[in-house]
Protein backbone atom coordinates (compact mmCIF):
# COMPACT_ATOMS: atom_id res chain seq x y z
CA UNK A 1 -146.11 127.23 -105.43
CA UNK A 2 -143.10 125.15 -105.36
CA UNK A 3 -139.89 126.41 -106.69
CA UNK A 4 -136.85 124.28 -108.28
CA UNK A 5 -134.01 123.68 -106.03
CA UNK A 6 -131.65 125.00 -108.83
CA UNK A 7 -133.47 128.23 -108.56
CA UNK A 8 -132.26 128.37 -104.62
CA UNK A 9 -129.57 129.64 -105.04
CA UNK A 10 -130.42 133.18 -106.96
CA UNK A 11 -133.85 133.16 -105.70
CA UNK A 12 -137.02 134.42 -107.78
CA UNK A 13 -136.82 136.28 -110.47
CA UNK A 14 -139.08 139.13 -111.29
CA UNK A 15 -142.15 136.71 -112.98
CA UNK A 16 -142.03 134.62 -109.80
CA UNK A 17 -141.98 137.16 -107.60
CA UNK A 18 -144.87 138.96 -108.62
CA UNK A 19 -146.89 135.39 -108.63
CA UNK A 20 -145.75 134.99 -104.88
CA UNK A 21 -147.07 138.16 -103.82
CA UNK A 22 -149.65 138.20 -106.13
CA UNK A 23 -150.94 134.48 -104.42
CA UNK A 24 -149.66 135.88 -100.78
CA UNK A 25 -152.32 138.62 -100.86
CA UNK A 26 -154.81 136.34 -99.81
CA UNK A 27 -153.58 135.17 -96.81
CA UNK A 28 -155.00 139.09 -95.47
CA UNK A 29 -155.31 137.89 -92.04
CA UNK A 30 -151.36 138.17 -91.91
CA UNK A 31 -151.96 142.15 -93.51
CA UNK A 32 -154.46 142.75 -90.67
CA UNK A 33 -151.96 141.68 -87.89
CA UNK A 34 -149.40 144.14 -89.48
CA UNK A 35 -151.79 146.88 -89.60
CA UNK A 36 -153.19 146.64 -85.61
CA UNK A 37 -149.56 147.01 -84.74
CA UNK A 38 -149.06 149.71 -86.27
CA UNK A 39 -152.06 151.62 -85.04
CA UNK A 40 -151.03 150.67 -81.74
CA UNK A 41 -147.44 151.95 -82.53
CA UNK A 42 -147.47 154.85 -84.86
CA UNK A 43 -144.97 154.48 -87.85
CA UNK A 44 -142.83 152.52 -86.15
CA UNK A 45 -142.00 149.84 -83.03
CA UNK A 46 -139.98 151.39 -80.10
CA UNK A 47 -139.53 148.74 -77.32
CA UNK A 48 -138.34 151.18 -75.14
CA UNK A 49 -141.84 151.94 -74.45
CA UNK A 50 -144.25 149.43 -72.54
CA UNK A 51 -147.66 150.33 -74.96
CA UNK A 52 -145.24 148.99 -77.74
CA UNK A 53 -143.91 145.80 -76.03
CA UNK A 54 -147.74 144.94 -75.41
CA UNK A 55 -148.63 145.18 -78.78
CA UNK A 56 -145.69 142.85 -80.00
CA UNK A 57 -146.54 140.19 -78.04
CA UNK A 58 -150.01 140.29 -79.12
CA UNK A 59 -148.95 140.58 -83.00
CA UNK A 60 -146.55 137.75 -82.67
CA UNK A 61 -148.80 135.65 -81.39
CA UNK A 62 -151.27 136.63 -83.97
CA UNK A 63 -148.91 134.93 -86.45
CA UNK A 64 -148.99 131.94 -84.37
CA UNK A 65 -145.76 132.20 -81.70
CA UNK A 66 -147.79 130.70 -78.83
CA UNK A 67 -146.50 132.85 -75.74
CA UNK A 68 -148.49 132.85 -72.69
CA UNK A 69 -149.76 136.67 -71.75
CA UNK A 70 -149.20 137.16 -68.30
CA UNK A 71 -152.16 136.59 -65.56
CA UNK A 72 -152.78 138.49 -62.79
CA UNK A 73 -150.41 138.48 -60.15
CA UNK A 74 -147.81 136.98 -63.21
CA UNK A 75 -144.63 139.38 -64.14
CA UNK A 76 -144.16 141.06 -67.24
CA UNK A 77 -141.76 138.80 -68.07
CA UNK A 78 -142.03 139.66 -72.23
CA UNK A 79 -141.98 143.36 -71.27
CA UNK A 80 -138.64 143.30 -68.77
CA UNK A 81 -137.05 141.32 -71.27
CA UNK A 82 -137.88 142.85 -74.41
CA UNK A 83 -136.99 146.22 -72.60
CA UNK A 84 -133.21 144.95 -71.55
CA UNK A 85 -132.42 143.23 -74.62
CA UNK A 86 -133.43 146.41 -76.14
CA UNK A 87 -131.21 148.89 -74.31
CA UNK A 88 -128.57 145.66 -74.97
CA UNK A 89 -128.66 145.66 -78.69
CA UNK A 90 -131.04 148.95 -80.25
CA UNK A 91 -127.53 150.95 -80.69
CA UNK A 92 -126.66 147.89 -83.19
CA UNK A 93 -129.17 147.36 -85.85
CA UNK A 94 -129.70 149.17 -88.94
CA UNK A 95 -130.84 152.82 -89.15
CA UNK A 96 -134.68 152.96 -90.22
CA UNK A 97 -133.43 153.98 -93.46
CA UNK A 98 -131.68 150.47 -94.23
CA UNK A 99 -132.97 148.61 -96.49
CA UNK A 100 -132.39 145.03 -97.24
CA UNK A 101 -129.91 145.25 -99.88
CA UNK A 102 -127.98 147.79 -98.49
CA UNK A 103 -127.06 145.73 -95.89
CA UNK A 104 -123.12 145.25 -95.43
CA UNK A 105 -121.78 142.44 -94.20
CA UNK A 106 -120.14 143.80 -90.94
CA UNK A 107 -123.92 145.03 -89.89
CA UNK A 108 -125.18 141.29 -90.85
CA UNK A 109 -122.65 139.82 -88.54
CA UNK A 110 -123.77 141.95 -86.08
CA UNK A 111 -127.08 140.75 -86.72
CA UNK A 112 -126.28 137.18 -85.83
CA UNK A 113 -125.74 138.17 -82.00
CA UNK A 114 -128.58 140.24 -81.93
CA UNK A 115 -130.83 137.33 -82.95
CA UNK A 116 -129.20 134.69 -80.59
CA UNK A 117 -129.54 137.02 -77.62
CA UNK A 118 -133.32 137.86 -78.57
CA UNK A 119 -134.44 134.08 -79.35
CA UNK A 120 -132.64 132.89 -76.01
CA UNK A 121 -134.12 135.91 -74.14
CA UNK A 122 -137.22 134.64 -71.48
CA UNK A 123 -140.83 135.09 -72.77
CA UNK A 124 -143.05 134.06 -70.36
CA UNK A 125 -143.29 133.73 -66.64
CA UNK A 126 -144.51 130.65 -64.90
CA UNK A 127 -142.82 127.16 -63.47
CA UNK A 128 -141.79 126.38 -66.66
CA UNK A 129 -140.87 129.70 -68.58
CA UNK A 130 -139.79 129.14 -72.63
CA UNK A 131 -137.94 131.21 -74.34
CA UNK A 132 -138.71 133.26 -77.17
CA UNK A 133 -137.50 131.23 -79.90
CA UNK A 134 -135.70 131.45 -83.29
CA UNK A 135 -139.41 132.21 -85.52
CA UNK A 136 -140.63 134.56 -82.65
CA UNK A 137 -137.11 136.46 -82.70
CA UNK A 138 -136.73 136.64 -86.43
CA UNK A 139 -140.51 138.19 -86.97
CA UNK A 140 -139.72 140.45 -84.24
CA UNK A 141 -136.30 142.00 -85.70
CA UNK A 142 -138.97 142.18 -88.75
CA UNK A 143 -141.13 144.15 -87.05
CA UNK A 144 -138.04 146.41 -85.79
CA UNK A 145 -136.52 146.77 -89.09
CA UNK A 146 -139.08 145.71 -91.57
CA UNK A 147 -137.40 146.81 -94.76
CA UNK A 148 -133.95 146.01 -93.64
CA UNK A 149 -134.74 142.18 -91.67
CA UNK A 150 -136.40 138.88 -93.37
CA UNK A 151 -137.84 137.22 -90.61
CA UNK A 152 -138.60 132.90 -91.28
CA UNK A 153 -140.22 130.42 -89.91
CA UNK A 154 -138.91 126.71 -89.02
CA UNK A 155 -139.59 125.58 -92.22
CA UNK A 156 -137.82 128.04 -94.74
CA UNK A 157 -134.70 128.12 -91.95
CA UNK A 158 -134.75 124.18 -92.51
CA UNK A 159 -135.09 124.44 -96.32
CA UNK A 160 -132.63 126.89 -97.11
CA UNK A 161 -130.30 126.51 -94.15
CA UNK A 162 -130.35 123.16 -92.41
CA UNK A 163 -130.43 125.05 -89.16
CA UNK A 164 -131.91 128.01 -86.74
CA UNK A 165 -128.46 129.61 -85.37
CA UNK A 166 -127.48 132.74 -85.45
CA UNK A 167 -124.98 131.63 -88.65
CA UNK A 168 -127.94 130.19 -89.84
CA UNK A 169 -130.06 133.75 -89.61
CA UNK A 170 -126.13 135.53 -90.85
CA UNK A 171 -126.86 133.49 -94.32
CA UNK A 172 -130.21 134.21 -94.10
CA UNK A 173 -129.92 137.94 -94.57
CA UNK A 174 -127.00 137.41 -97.08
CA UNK A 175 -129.03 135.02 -99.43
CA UNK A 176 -131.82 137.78 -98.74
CA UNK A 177 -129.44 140.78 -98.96
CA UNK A 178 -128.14 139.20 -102.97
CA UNK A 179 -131.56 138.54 -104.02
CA UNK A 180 -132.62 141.97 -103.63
CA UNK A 181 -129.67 143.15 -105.25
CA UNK A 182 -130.63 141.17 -108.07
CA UNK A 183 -133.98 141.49 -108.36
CA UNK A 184 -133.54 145.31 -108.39
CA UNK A 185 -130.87 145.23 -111.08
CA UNK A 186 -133.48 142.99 -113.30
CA UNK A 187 -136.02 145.85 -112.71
CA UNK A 188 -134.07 149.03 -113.07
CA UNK A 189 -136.26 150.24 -110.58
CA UNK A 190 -136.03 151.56 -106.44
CA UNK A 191 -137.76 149.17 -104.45
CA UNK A 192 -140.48 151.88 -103.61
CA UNK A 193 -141.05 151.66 -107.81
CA UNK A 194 -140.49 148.11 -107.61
CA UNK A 195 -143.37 147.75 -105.08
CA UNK A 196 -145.90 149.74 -107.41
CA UNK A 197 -144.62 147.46 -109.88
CA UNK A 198 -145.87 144.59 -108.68
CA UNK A 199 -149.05 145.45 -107.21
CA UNK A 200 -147.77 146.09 -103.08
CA UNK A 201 -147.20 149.78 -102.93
CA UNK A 202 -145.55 150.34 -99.75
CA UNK A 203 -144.58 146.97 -99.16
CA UNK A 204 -141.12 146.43 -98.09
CA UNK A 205 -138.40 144.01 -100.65
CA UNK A 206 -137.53 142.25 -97.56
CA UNK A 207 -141.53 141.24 -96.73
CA UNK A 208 -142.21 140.40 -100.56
CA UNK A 209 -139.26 137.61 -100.55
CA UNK A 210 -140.75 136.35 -97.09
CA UNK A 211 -143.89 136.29 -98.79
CA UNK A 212 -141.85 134.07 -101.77
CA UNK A 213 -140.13 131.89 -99.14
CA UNK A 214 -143.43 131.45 -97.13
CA UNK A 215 -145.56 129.51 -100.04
CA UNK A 216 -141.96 128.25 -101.36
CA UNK A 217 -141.30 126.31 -98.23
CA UNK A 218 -143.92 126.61 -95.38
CA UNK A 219 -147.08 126.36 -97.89
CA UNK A 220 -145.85 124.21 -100.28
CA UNK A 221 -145.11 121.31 -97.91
């Protein structure tokens, strides 16, 4: 699916958005991922707790983010991390209740520090440690906030943004945040309708327009 680059700027409509989940349903592997986290979570992430940190890492690297599990002898390095930048920044994000296009623009520029301090945070342990990255970070505060938070990958940040910073991600969830105001408007609908609507009960606004920006950009090139 390729979309028009005067369409960037409003995003999909209704008609493509329903293709684009419609077509994204078969990548299930990515549906899978979601649903081991959550069995090893309960309803929801809480990083505070170590069970939880362990099963991020292994779901992001399910979705490809490449970070090294600690061997024996190794520190958590993930964990300790994940745990501090936690206590750092869990006061800060949206209540579980927010929802993507409820999102005001004081919380988004929040937002921006919260991602630059998670994707420069230390992943892995080892000689040559990496960070965990601006994809890794972005799927993470997903994972967090998953009907409030688009995550991306390099190459929807690079299509629609030019760049990976944290006023990069800031535009990000704008663009994201007036789409689903739109797009909800068109329908007349709550997004919990809207899901049913469009064949993804349950499924989060904020996932469905990654799942548009994934074959718009990543798939399509």
């Amino acid at each position: 699916m390729k979309t028009p680059a005067t369409s960037l700027d409003r995003g999909p409509d209704l008609e493509r958005l329903r293709a684009a989940v419609g077509e994204f349903a078969r990548y299930d592997a990515a549906d899978r991922s979601w649903e081991r986290l959550l069995l090893a979570t309960g309803p929801r992430v809480d990083p505070a707790l170590a069970a939880h940190r362990r099963a991020l890492l292994a779901w992001l690297n399910a979705w490809g983010c490449r970070l090294r599990y600690p061997r024996d002898g190794d520190p958590d390095v993930f964990g300790a991390e994940t745990a501090a930048w936690w206590e750092r920044w869990r006061k800060h994000l949206p209540g579980q209740d927010a929802t993507l296009a409820t999102l005001g623009d004081p919380e988004i520029d929040v937002l921006g520090g919260c991602y630059a301090d998670l994707s420069a945070m230390r992943a892995t342990p080892g000689a040559r440690p990496r960070s965990l990255g601006p994809t890794a970070a972005t799927k993470m505060l997903h994972a967090l906030r998953p009907r409030a938070l688009m995550p991306w990958d390099a190459a929807i940040a690079e299509a629609l943004h030019g760049a990976r910073t944290a006023d990069a991600y800031r535009a990000h969830l704008r663009m994201g945040r007036d789409w689903a105001r739109r797009l909800l408007e068109e329908a007349g609908l709550g997004e919990g309708e809207l899901a049913v609507e469009l064949g993804r009960p349950g499924r989060p606004l904020a996932k469905m327009l990654d799942d548009y920006c994934y074959l718009a950009f990543t798939a399509a090139t």
